[in-house]
C-alpha atoms as a PDB file:
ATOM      1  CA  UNK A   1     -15.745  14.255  16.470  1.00  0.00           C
ATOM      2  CA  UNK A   2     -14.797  13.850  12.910  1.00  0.00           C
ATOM      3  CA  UNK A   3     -11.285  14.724  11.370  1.00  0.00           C
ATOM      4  CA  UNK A   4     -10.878  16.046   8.503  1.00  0.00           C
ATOM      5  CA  UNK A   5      -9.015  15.261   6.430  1.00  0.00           C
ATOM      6  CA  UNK A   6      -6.243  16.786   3.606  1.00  0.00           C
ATOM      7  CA  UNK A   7      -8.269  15.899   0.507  1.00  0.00           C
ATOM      8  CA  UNK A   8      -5.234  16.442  -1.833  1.00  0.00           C
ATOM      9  CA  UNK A   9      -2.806  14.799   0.168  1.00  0.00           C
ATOM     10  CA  UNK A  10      -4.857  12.161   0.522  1.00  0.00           C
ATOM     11  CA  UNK A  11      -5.194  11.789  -3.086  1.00  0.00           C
ATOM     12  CA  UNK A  12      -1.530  12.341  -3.760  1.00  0.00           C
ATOM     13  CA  UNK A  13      -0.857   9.026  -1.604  1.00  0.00           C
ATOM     14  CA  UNK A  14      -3.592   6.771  -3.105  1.00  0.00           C
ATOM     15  CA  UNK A  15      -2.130   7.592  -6.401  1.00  0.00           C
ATOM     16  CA  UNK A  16       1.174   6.699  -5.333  1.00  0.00           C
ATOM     17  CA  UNK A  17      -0.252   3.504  -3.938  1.00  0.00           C
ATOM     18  CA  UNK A  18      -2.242   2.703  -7.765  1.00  0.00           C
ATOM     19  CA  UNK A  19       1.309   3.537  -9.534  1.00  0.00           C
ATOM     20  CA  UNK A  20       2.857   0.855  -7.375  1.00  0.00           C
ATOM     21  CA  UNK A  21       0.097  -1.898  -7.770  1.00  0.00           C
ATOM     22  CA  UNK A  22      -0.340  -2.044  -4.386  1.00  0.00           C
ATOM     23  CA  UNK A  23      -3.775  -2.755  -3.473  1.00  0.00           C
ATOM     24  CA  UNK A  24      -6.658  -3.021  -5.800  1.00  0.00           C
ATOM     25  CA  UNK A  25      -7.278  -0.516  -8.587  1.00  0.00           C
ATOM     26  CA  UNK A  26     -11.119  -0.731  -8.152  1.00  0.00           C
ATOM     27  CA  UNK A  27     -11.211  -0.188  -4.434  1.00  0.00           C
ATOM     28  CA  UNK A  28      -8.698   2.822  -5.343  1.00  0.00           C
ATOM     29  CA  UNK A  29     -11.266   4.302  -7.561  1.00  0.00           C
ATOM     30  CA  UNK A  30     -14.379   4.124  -5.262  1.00  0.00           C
ATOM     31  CA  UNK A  31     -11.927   6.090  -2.890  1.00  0.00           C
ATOM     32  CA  UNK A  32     -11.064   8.888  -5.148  1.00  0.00           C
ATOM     33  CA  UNK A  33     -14.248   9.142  -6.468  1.00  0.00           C
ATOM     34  CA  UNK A  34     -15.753   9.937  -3.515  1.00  0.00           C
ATOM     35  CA  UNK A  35     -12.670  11.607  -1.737  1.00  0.00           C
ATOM     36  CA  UNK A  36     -13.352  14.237  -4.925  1.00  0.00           C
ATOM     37  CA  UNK A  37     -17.508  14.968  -4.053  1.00  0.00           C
ATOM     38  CA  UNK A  38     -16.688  15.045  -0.401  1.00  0.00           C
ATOM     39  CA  UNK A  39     -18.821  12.307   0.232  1.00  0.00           C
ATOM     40  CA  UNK A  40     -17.651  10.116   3.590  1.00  0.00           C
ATOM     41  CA  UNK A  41     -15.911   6.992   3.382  1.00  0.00           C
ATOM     42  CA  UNK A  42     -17.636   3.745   5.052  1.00  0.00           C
ATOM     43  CA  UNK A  43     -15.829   1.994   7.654  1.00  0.00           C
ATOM     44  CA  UNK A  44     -14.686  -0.646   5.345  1.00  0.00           C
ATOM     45  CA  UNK A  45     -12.952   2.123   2.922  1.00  0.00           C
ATOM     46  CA  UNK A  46     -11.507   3.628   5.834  1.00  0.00           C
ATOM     47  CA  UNK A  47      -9.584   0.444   6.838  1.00  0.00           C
ATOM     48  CA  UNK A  48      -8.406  -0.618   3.802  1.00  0.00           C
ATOM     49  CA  UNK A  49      -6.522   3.142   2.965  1.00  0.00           C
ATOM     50  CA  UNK A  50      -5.428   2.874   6.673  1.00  0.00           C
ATOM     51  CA  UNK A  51      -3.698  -0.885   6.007  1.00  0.00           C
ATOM     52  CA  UNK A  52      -2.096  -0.517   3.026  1.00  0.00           C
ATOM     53  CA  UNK A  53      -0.975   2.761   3.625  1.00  0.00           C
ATOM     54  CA  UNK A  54      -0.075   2.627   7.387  1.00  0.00           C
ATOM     55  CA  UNK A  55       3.508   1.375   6.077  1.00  0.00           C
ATOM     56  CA  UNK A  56       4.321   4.446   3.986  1.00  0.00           C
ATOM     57  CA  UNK A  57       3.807   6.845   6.810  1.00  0.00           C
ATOM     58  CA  UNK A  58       7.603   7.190   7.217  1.00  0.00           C
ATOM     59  CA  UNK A  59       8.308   9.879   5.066  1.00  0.00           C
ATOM     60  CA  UNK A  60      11.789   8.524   4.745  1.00  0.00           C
ATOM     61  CA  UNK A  61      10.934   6.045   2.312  1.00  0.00           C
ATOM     62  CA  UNK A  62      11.392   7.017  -0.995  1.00  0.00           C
ATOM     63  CA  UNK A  63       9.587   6.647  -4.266  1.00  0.00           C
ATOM     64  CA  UNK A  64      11.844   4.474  -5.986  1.00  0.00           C
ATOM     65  CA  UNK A  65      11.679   1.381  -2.775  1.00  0.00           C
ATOM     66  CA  UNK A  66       8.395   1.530  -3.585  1.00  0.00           C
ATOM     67  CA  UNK A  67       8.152   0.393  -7.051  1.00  0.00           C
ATOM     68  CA  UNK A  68      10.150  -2.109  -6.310  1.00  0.00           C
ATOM     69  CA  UNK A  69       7.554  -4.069  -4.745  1.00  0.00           C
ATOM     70  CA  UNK A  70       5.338  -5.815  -6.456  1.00  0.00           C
ATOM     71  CA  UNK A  71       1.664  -7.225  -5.479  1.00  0.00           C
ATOM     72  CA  UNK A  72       1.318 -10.971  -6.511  1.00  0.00           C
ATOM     73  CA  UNK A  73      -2.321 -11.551  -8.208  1.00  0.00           C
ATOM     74  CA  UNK A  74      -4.803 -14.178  -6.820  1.00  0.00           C
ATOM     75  CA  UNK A  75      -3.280 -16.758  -9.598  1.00  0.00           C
ATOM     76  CA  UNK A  76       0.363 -16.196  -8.192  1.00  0.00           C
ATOM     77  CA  UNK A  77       1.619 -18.637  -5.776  1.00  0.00           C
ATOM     78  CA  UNK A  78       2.235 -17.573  -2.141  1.00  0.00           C
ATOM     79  CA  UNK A  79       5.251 -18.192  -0.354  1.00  0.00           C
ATOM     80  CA  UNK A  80       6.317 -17.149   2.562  1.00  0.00           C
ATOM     81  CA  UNK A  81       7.061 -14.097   4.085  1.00  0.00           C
ATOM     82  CA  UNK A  82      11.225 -13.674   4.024  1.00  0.00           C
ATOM     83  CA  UNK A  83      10.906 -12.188   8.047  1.00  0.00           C
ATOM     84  CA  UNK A  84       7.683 -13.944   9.722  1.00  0.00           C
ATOM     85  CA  UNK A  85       6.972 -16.638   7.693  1.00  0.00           C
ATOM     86  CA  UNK A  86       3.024 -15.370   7.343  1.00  0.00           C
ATOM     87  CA  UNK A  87       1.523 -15.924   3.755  1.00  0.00           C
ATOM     88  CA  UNK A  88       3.400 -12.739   1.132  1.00  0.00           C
ATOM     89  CA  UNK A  89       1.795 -10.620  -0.803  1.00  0.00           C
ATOM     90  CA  UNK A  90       4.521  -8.801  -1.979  1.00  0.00           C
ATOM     91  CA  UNK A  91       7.683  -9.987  -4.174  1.00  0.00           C
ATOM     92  CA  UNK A  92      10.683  -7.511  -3.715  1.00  0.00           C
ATOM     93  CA  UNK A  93      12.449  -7.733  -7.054  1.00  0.00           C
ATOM     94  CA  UNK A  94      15.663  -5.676  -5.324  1.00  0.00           C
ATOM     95  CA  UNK A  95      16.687  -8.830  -3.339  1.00  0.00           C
ATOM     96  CA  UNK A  96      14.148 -11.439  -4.671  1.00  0.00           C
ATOM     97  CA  UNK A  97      12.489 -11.822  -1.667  1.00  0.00           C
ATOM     98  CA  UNK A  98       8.952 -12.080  -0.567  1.00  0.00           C
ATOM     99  CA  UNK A  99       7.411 -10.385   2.391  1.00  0.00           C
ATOM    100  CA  UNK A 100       4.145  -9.655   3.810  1.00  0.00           C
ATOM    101  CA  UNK A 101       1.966  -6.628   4.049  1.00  0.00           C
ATOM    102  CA  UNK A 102       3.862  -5.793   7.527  1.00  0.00           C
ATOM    103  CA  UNK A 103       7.531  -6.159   6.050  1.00  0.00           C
ATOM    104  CA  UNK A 104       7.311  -5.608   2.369  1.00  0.00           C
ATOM    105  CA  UNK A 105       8.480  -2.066   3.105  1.00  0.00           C
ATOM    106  CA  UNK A 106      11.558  -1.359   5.472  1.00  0.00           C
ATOM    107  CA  UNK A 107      12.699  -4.468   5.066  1.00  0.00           C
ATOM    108  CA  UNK A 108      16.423  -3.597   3.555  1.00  0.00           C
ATOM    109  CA  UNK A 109      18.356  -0.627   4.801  1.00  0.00           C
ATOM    110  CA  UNK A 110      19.002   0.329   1.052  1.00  0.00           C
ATOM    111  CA  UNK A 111      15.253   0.822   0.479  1.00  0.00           C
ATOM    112  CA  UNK A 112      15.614   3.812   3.059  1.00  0.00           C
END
């Protein structure tokens, strides 16, 4: 049974996610493109809005945490994360810390 799903909300989040860096812009576009025909994503799509959005299901977040996160590129070097010690993705330019794609969001009770 498929589930469908709210088109413009849908929408609304991946261009929150684009605004923010996270993720990567082409991907993004593939999405929306065929988000806006109706056409059906492929599992891979599927899994990569339902990663890197899974952590901005909290409606509690705000906006402005978000932008403070920034994605490092493929160039950048990768330290660890601040809370698990895993590889980061993320730099937090609030407390100039670098987190994963688990803890770069809830990670400082001013971000909520």
């Amino acid at each position: 049974m498929d589930i469908p799903i709210d088109s413009q909300k849908t929408l609304e989040i991946i261009e929150r996610m684009k605004l923010a860096k996270i993720g990567e812009y082409h991907k993004w576009e593939v999405i929306i493109k065929k988000i806006k025909k109706e056409q059906p994503l492929d599992s891979e799509e599927l899994e990569y809005y339902t990663i890197l959005t899974r952590i901005y299901k909290d409606t509690a977040i705000t906006n402005r945490s978000k932008i403070y996160h920034t994605k490092l590129s493929k160039q950048d070097e990768k330290p660890r994360c601040k809370i698990c010690g895993d590889s980061a993705l993320y730099y937090c330019n609030m407390n100039d810390q670098y987190f994963c794609t688990i803890h770069v969001v809830g990670h400082d009770e001013n971000e909520l």
